[in-house]
C-alpha atoms as a PDB file:
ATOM      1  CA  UNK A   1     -35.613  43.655 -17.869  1.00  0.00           C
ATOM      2  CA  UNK A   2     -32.729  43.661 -15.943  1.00  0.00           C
ATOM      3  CA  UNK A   3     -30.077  40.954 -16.777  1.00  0.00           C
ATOM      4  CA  UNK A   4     -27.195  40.091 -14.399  1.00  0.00           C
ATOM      5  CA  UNK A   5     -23.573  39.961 -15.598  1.00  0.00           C
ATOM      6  CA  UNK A   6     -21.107  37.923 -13.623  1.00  0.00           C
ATOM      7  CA  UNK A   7     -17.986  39.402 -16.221  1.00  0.00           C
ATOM      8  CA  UNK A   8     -19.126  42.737 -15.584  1.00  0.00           C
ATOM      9  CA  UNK A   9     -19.398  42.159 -11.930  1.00  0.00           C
ATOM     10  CA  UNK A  10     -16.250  40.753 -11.967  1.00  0.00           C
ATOM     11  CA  UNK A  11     -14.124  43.441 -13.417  1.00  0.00           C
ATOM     12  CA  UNK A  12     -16.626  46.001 -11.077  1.00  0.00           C
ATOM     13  CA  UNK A  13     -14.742  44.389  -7.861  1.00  0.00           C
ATOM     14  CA  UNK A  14     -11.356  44.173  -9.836  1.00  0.00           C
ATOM     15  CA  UNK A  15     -11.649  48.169 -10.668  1.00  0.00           C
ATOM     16  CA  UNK A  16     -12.647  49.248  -7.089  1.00  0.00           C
ATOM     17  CA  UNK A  17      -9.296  46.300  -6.194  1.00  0.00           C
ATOM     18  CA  UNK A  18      -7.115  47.914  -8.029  1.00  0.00           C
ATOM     19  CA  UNK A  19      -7.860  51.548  -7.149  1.00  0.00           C
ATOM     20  CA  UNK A  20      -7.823  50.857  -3.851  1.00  0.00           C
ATOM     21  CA  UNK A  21      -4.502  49.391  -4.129  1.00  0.00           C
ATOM     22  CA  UNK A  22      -3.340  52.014  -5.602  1.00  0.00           C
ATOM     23  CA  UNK A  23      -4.127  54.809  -3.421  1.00  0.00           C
ATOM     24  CA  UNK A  24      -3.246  52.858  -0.348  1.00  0.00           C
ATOM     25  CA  UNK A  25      -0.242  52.104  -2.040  1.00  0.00           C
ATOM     26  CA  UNK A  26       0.642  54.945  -2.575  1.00  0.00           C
ATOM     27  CA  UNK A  27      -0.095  56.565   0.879  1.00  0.00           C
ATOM     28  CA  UNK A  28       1.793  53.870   2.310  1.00  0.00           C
ATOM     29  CA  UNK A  29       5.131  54.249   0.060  1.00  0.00           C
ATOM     30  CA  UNK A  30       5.214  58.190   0.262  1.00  0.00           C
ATOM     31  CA  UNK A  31       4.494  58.189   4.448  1.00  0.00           C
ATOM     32  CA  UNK A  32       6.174  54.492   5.535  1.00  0.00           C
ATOM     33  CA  UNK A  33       9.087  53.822   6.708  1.00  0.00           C
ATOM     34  CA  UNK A  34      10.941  50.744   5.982  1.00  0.00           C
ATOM     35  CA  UNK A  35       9.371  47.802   5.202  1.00  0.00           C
ATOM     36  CA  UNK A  36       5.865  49.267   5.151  1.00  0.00           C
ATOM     37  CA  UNK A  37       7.016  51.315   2.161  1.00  0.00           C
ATOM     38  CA  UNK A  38       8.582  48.478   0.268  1.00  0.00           C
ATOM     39  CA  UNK A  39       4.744  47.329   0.848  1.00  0.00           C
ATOM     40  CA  UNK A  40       3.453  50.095  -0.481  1.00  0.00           C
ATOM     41  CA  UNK A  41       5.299  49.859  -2.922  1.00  0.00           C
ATOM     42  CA  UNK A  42       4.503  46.169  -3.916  1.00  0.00           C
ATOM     43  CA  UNK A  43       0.423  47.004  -3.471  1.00  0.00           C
ATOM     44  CA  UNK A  44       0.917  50.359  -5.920  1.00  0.00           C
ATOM     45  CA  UNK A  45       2.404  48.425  -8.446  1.00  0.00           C
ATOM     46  CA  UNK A  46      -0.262  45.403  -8.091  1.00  0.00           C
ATOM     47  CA  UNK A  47      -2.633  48.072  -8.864  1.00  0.00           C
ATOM     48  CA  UNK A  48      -1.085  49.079 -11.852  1.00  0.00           C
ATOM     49  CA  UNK A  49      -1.009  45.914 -12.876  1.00  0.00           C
ATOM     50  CA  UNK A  50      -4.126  44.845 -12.435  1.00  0.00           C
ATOM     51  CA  UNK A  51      -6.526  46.690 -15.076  1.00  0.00           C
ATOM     52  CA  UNK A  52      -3.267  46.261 -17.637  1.00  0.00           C
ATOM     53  CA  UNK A  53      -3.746  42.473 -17.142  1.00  0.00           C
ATOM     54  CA  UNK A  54      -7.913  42.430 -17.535  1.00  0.00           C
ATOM     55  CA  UNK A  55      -7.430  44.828 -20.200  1.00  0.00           C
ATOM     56  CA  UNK A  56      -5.433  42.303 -22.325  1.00  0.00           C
ATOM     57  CA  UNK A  57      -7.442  39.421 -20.749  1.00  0.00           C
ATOM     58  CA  UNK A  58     -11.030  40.994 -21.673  1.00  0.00           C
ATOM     59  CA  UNK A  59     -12.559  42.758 -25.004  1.00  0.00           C
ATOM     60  CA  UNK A  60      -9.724  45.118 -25.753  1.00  0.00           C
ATOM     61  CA  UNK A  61     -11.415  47.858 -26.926  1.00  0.00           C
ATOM     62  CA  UNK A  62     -14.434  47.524 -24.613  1.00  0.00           C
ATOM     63  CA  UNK A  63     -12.931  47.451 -21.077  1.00  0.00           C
ATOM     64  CA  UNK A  64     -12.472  50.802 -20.871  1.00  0.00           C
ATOM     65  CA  UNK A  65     -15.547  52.203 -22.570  1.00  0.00           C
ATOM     66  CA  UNK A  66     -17.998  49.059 -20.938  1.00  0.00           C
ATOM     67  CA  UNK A  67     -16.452  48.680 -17.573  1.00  0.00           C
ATOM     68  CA  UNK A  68     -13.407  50.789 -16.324  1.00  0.00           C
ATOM     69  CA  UNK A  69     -15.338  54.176 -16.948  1.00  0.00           C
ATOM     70  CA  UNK A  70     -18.401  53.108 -15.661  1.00  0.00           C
ATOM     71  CA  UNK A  71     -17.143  51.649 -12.477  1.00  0.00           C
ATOM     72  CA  UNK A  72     -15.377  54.888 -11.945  1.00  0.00           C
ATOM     73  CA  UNK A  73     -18.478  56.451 -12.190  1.00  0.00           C
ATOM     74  CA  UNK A  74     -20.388  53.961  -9.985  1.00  0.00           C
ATOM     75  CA  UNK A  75     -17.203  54.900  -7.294  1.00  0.00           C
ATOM     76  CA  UNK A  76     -17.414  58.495  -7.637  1.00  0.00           C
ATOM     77  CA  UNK A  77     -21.242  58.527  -7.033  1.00  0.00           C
ATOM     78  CA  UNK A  78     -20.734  56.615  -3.790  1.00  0.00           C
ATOM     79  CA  UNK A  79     -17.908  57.992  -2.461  1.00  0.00           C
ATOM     80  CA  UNK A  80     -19.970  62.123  -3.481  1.00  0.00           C
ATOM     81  CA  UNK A  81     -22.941  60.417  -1.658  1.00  0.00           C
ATOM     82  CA  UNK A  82     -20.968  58.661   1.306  1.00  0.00           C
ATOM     83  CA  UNK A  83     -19.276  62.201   1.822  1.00  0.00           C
ATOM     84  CA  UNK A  84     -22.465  64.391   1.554  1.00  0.00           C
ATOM     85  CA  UNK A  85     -24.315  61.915   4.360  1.00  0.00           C
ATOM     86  CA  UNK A  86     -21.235  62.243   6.230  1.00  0.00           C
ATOM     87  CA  UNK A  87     -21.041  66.174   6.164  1.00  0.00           C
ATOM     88  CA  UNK A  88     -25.180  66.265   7.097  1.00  0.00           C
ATOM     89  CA  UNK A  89     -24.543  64.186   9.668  1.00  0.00           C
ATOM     90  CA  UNK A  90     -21.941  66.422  11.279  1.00  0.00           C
ATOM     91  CA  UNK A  91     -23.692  69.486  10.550  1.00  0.00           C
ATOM     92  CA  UNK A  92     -26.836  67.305  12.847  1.00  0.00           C
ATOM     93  CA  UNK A  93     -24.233  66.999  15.426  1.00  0.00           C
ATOM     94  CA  UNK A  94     -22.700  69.990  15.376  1.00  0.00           C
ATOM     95  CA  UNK A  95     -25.862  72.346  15.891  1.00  0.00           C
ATOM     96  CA  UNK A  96     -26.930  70.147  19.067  1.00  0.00           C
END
């Protein structure tokens, strides 16, 4: 049976926060200019910070092995899915 876990779905939408942040942090630091790279800058270090903070905050030993690997997973299997619908549906396109 199939139990719901608010902590784990929780640190889920912290994970996908923080990686998001980073990337798009850093993006925006290495292409900005001015004071959208001193943004970037902010966001990649607020996703750095993140997981280091629910790390300490959480189980210790468990956030990694209980949440931040398996949320990578969870992103990785989306984003391999997202991409391979994306690439049939040009391939549909294309040959029309």
């Amino acid at each position: 049976m199939f139990t719901w876990d608010w902590l784990l779905f929780l640190y889920i939408i912290l994970a996908l926060l923080a990686l998001s942040f980073i990337v798009l942090g850093a993006l925006t630091a290495y292409f900005g200019s001015g004071k959208s790279r001193a943004a970037g800058a902010i966001l990649l270090i607020v996703g750095i910070l993140i997981p280091v903070i629910c790390y300490f905050l959480s189980w210790k030993g468990h956030f990694i092995d209980e949440i931040l690997l398996p949320g990578l997973l969870y992103i990785g299997g989306g984003l391999i899915g997202a991409v391979i619908g994306f690439l049939v549906f040009l391939a549909i396109i294309m040959k029309t």
